[in-house]
Protein backbone atom coordinates (compact mmCIF):
# COMPACT_ATOMS: atom_id res chain seq x y z
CA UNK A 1 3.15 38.01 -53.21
CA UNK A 2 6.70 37.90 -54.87
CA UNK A 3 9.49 36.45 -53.36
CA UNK A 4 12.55 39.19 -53.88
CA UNK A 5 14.75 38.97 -56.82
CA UNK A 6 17.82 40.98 -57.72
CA UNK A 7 16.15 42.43 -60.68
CA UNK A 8 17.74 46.02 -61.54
CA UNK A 9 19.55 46.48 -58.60
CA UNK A 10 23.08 48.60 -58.66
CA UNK A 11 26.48 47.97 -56.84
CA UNK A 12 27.26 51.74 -56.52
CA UNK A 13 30.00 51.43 -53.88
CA UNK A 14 33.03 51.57 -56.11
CA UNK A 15 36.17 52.59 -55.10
CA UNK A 16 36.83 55.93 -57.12
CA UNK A 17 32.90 57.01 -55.85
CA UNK A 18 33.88 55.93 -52.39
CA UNK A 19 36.88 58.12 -51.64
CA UNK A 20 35.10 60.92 -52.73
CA UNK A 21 31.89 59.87 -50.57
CA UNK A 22 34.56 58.97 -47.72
CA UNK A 23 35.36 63.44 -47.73
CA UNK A 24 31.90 64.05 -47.99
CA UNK A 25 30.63 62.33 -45.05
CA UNK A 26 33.90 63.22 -43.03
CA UNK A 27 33.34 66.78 -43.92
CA UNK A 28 29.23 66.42 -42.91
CA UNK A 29 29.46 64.74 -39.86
CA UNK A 30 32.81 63.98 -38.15
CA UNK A 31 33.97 65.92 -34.96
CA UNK A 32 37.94 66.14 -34.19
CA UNK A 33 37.20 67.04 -31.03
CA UNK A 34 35.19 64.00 -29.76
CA UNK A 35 37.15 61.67 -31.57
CA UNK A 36 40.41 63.14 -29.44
CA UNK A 37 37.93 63.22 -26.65
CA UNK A 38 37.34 59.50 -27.20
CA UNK A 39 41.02 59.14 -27.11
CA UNK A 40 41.06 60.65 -23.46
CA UNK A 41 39.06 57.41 -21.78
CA UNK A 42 35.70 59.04 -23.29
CA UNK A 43 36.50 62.37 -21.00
CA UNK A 44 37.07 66.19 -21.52
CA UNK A 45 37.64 67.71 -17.84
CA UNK A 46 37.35 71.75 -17.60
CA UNK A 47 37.22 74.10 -14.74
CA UNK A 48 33.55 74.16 -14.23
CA UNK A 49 32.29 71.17 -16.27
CA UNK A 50 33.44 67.44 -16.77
CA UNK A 51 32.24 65.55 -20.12
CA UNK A 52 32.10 61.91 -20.28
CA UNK A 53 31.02 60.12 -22.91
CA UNK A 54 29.81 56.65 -23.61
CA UNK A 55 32.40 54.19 -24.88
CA UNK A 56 29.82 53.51 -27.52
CA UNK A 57 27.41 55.69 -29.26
CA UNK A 58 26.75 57.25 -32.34
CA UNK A 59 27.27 55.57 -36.03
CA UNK A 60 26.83 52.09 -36.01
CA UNK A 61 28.46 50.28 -39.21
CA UNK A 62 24.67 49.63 -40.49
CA UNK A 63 24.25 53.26 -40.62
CA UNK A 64 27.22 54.58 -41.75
CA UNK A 65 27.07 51.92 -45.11
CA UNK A 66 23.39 52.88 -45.78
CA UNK A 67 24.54 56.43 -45.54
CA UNK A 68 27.64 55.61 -47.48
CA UNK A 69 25.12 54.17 -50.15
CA UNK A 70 23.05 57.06 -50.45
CA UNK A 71 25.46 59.38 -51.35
CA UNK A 72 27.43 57.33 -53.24
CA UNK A 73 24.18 56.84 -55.24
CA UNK A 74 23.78 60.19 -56.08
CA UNK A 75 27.75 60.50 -57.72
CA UNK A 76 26.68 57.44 -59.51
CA UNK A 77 23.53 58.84 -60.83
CA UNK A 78 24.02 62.44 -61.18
CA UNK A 79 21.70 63.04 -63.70
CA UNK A 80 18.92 60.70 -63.18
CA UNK A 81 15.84 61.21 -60.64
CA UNK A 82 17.06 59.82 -57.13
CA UNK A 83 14.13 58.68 -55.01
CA UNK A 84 13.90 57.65 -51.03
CA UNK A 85 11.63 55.56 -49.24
CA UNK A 86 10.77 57.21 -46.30
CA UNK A 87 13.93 58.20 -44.46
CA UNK A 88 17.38 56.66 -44.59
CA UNK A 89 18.00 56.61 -40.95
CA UNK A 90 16.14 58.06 -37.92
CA UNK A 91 18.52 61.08 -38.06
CA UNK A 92 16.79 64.59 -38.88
CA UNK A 93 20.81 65.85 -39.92
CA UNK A 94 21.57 62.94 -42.07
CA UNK A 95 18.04 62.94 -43.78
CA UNK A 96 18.49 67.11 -44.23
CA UNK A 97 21.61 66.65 -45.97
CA UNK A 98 19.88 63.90 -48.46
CA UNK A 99 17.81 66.42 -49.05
CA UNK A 100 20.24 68.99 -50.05
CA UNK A 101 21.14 66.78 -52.46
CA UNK A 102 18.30 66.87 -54.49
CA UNK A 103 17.20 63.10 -53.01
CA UNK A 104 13.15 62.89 -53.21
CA UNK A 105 11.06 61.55 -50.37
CA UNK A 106 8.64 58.72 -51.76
CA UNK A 107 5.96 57.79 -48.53
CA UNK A 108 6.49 54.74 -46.89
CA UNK A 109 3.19 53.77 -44.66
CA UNK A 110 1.55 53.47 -47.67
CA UNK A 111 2.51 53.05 -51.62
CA UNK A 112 0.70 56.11 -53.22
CA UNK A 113 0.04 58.07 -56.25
CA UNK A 114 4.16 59.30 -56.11
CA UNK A 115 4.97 55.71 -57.24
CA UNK A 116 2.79 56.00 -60.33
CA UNK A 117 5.29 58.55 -61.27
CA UNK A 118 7.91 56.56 -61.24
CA UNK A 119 9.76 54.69 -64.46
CA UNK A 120 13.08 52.89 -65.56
CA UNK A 121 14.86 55.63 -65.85
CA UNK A 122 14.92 56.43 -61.93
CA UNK A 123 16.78 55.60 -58.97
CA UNK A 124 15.07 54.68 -55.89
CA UNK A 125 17.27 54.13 -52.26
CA UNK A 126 15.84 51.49 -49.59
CA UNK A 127 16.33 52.74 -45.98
CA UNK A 128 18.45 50.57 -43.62
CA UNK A 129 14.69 49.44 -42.16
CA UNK A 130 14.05 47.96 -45.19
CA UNK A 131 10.68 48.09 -46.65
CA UNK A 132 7.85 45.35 -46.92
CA UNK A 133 7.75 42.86 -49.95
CA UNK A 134 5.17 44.63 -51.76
CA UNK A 135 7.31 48.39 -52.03
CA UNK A 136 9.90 45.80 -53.52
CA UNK A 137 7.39 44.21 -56.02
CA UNK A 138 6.02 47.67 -57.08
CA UNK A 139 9.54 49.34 -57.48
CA UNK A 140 9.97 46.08 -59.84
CA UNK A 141 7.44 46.49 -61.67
CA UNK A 142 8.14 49.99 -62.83
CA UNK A 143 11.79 48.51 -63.81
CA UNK A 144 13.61 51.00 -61.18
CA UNK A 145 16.95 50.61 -60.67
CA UNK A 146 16.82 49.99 -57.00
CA UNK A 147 19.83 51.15 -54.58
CA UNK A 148 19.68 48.66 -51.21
CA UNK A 149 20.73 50.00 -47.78
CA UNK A 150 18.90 47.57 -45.78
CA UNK A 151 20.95 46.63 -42.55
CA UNK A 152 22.66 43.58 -42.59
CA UNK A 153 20.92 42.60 -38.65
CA UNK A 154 17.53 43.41 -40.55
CA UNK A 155 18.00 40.79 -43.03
CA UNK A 156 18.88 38.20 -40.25
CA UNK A 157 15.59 38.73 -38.75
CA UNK A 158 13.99 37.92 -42.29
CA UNK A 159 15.56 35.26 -42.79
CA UNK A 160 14.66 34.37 -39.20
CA UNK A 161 10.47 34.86 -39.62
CA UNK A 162 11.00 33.09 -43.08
CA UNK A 163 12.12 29.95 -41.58
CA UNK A 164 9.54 30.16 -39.13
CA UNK A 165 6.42 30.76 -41.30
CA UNK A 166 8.36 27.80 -43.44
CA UNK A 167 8.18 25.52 -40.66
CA UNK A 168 4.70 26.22 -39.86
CA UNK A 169 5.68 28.01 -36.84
CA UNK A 170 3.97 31.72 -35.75
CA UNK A 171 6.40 34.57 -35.79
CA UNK A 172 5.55 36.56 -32.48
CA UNK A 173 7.53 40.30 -33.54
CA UNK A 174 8.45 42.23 -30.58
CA UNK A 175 8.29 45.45 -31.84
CA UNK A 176 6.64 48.82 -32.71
CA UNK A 177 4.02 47.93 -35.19
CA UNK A 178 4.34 51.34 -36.87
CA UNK A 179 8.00 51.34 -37.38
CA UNK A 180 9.43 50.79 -40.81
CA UNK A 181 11.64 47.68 -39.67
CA UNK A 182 8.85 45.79 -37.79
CA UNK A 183 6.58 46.74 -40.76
CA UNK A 184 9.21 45.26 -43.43
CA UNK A 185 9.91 41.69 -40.84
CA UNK A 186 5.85 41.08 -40.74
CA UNK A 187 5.81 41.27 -44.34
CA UNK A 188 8.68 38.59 -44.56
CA UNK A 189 7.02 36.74 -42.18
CA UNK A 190 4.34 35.77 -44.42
CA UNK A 191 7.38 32.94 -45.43
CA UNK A 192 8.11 31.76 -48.74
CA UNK A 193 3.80 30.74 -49.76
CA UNK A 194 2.84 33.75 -48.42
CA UNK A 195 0.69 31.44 -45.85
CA UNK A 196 2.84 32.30 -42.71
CA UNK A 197 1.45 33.77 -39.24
CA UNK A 198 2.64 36.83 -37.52
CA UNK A 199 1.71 38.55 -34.27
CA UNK A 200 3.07 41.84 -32.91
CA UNK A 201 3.28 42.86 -29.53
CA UNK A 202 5.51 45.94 -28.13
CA UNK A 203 4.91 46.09 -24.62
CA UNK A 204 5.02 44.33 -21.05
CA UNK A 205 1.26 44.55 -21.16
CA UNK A 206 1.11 43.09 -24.96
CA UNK A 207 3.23 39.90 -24.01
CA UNK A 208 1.11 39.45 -20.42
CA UNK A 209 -2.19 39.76 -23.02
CA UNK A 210 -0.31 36.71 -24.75
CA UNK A 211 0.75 34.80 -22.16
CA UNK A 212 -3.35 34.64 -20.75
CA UNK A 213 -4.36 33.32 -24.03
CA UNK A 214 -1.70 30.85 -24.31
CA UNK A 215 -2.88 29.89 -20.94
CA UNK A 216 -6.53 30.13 -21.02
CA UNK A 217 -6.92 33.33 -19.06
CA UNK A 218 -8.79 34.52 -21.53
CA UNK A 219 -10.29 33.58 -25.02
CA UNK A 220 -8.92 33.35 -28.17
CA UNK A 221 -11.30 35.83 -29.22
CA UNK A 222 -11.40 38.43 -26.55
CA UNK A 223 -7.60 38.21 -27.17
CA UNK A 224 -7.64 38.62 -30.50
CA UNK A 225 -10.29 41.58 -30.42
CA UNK A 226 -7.59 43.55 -27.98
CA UNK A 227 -5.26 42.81 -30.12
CA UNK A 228 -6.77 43.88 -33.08
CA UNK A 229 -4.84 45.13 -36.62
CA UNK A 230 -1.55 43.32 -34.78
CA UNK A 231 -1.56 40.01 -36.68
CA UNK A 232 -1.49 38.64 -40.10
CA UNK A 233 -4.80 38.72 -42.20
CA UNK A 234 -6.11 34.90 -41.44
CA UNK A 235 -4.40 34.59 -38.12
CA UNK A 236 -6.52 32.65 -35.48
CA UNK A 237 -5.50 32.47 -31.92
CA UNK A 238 -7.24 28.92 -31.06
CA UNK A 239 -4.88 27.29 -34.22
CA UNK A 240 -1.66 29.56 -34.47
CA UNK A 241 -0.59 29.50 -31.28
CA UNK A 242 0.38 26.15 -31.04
CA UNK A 243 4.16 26.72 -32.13
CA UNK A 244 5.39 30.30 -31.61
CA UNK A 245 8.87 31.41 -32.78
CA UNK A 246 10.24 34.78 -31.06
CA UNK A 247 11.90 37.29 -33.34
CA UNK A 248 12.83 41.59 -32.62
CA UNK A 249 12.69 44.70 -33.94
CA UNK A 250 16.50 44.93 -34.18
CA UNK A 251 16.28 48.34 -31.82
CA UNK A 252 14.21 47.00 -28.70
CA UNK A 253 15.46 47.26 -25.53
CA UNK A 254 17.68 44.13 -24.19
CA UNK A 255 15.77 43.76 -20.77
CA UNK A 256 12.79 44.16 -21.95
CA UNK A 257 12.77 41.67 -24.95
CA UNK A 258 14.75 38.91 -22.50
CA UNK A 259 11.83 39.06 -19.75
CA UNK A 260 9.43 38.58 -22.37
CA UNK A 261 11.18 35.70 -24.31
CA UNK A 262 10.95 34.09 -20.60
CA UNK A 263 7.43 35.51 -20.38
CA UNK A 264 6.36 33.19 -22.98
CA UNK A 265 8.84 30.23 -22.82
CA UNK A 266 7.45 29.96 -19.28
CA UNK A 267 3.70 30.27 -20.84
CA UNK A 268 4.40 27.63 -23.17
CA UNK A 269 5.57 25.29 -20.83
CA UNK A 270 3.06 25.53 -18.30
CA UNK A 271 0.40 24.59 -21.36
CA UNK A 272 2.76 21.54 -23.35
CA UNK A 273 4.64 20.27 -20.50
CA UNK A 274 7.95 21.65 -22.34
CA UNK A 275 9.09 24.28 -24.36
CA UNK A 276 8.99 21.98 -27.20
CA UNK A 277 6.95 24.33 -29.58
CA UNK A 278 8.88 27.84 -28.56
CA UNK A 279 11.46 29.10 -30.52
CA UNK A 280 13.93 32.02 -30.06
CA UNK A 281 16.67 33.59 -32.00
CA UNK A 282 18.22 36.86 -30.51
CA UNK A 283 17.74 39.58 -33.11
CA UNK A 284 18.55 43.01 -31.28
CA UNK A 285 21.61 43.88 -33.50
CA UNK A 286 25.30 44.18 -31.41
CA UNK A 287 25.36 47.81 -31.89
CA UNK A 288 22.31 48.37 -29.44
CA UNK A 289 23.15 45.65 -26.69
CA UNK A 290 26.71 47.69 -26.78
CA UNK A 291 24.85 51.11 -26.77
CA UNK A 292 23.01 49.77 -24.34
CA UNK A 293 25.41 48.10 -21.96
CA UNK A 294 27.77 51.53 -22.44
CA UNK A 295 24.95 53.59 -20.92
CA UNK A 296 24.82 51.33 -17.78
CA UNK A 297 28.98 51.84 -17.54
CA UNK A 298 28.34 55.35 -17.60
CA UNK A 299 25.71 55.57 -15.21
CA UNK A 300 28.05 53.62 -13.08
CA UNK A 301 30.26 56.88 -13.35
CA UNK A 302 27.87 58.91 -10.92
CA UNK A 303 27.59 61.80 -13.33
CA UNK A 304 24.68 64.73 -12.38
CA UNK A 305 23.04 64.35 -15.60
CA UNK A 306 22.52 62.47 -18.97
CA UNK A 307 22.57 64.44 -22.55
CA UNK A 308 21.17 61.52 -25.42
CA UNK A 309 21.19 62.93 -28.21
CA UNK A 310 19.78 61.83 -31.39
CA UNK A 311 16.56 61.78 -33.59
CA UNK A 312 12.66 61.47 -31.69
CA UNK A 313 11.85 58.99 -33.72
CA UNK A 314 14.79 56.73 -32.83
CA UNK A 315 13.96 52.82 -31.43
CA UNK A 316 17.22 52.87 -30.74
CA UNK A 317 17.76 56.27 -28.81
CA UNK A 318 14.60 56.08 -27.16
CA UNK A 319 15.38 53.28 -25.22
CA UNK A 320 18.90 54.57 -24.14
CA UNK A 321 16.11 56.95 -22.64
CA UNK A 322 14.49 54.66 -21.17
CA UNK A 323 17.19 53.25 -19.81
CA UNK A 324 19.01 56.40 -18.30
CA UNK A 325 16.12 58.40 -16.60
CA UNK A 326 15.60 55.91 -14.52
CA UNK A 327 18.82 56.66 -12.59
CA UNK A 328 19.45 60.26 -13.68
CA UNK A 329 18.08 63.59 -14.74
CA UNK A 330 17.78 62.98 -18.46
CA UNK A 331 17.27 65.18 -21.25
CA UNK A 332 16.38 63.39 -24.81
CA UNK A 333 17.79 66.39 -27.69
CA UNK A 334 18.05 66.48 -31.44
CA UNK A 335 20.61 68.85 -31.34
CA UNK A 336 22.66 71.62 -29.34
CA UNK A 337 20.37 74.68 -29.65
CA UNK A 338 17.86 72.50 -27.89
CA UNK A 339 19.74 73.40 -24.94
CA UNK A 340 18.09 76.85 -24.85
CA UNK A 341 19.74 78.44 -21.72
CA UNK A 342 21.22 78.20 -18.48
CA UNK A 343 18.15 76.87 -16.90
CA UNK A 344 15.59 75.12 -19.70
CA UNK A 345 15.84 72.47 -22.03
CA UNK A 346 13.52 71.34 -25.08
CA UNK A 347 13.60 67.49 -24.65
CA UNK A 348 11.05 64.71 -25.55
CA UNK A 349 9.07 63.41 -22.91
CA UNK A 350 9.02 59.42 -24.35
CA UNK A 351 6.17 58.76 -21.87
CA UNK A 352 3.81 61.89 -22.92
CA UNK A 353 5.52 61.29 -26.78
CA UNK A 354 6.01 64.91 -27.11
CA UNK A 355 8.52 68.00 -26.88
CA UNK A 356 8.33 69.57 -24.02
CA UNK A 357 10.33 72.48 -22.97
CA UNK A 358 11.45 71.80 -19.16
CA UNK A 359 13.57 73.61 -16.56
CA UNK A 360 16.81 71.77 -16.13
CA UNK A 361 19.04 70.28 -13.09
CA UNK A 362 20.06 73.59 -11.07
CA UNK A 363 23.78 72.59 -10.96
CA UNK A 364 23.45 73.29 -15.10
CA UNK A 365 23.88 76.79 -13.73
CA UNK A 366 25.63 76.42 -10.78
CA UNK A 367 29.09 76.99 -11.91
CA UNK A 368 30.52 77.63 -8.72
CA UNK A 369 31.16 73.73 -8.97
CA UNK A 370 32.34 71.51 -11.46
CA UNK A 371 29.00 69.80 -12.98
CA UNK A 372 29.66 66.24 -14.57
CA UNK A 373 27.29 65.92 -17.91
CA UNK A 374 27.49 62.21 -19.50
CA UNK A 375 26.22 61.97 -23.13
CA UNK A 376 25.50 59.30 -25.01
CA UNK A 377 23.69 58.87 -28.49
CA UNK A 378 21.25 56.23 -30.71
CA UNK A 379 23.01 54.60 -33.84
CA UNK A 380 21.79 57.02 -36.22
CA UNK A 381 23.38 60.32 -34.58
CA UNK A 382 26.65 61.64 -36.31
CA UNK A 383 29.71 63.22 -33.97
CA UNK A 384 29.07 66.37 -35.12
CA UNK A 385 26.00 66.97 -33.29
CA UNK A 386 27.60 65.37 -30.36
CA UNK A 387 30.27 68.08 -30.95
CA UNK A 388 27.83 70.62 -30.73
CA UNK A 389 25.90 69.78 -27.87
CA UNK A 390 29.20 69.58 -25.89
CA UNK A 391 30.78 73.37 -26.83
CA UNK A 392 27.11 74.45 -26.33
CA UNK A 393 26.86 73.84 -22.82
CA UNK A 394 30.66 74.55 -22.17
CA UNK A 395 29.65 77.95 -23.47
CA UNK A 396 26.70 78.42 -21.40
CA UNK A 397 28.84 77.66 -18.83
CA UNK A 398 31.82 79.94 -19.36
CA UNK A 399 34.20 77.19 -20.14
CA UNK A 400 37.16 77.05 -22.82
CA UNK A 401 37.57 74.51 -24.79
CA UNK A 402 41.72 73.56 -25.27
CA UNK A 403 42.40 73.74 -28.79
CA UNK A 404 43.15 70.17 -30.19
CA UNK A 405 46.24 70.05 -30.38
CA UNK A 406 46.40 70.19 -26.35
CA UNK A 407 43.58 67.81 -25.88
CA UNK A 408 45.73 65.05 -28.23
């Protein structure tokens, strides 16, 4: 496999395309209203409903310059076939508009018969996952010009797995082995020969099946058999465990991927006598530990229920899921209109992994008191939909909303 070059690939984020991308995306996705809401301590307080919103949520910088990319890509290239990998970002909105732009979906679990299509004349845009090393040696090889967006916390974690499989060391990848990102990391993980080790686990129960081989619980092959289609084509449990190196998905949930770095440190331990041959490098990007750690402030906040709001197929929102209906009645939406009435909501159930359409809280329609709704929202989900969601429910609720010029 090839090692990545810089063959064909564009700067397109120059500054007389930019200002004209810079209206675009303020005209597709910014709100006025949360942004003076944001102004107000995060809160909008009317007669029957109180609004309080995270201190962080929404666009994280990765997003907004792979977004920023795309569309800039399209002024630069306005004539030539524009091409995307998959999606740019987990946002349904965001990808929609790409669409509308005349931006063509090329499949990403898999490189396909679309790619044969493909020749030097087009333009093809890498998601902010990234994409393994062979998408990037076939795009090559057709003499693409490739268009970049891969997030800059991505390439850390490559760079990460590299050094590792360099070093002779086993990248363990906590994360969702059918995600693009965790797809794109194993494939880097291979290191520099293309000899490197990888093993991917996602859950609790994934890292506890790890720790009992480390330990002799059970066998290296009754592990590896449970584990099967996780690990890198040669990988052998009695020989690559010796010297494990940690890495993330750059999404996962904080206290999750902490207790299972400890999880294995201890593991490794208990079998060398030290932690000698474990290796860990914290990889969840900044903009999900302070999504994240915003959610817990709110919480703190004792509000009746949780909005997040953002795309189903979100690391990143999902676990802000996760997170909040543990403590509150939580409702997981793609948009406003999800919000159907008074008394249901469509949300997605993360533990069934499906939309279901549920009743909601009865204070929603109680508006003989004042109901407190905190909302939050994944990287990937613009202000406009957070917009949305809140006149939506300030509607159902016969509330005004000021005009701006009161609320600044």
């Amino acid at each position: 496999m090839k090692q990545e070059s810089s063959k064909k690939r564009v700067n397109v984020r120059r500054t007389e395309i930019m200002e004209m991308v810079e209206k675009e995306i303020t005209g597709h996705y910014q709100s006025d209203l949360v942004d003076s809401i944001r102004k107000r301590d995060g809160v909008l307080t009317l007669p029957r409903t109180e609004f309080i919103l995270a201190r962080e949520f929404g666009f994280c910088n990765g997003v907004r310059r792979a977004i920023d990319i795309a569309y800039a890509a399209r002024r630069v290239f306005p004539g030539a076939r524009l091409f995307l990998i998959g999606e740019i970002i987990h946002n349904p909105e965001v990808n929609a508009q790409l669409d509308s732009m005349g931006v063509i979906r090329l499949p990403w679990k898999k490189i396909s018969a679309e790619y044969d299509t493909l020749g030097e004349d087009d333009v093809v845009i890498v998601p902010a996952f990234g994409v393994p090393l062979e998408f990037m040696d076939e795009l090559e090889s057709k003499g693409v010009t490739i268009v970049d967006t891969t997030c800059g916390d991505v390439m850390k974690v490559w760079k990460r797995v590299k050094s590792y499989a360099d070093r002779g060391i086993t990248s363990i990848i906590h994360g969702k082995s059918t995600h693009e990102e965790t797809r794109a990391t194993a494939s880097r993980a291979m290191g520099s020969g293309g000899n490197g080790k990888y093993l991917i686990i996602y859950t609790l129960e994934d890292a506890k099946q790890l720790v009992d081989c480390i330990s002799g619980k059970i066998s290296p092959e009754e592990f590896m058999s449970r584990m099967d289609g996780l690990f890198s084509v040669g990988f052998d449990a009695k020989s690559d465990l010796k010297s494990i190196g940690i890495a993330n998905q750059t999404t996962m949930l904080k206290s999750e991927t902490k207790q299972i770095q400890e999880m294995l440190k201890a593991a490794m331990e208990e079998r060398d006598g030290s932690a000698d041959n474990f290796h860990v490098f914290d990889t969840i990007c900044g903009a999900t530990q302070d999504r994240q750690d915003a959610l817990f402030k709110l919480l703190e906040r004792k509000v009746d229920m949780i909005l997040v709001v953002g795309g189903y197929n979100s690391s990143n929102t999902t676990h802000l899921v996760e997170i909040s209906k543990e403590h509150v009645p939580t409702y997981f939406i793609e948009q406003a209109g999800y919000i159907q009435d008074i008394t249901k909501i469509k949300t997605y159930d993360t533990d069934e992994k499906k939309v279901k359409i549920v009743d909601a809280i009865p204070a929603l329609a109680d508006i003989s008191r004042r109901l407190k709704v905190g909302i939050t929202a994944g990287a990937s989900c613009p202000g406009n939909l957070i917009e949305d969601t809140i006149c939506h429910i300030a509607r159902l609720r016969g509330d005004v909303i000021p005009a701006l010029e009161e609320l600044r």
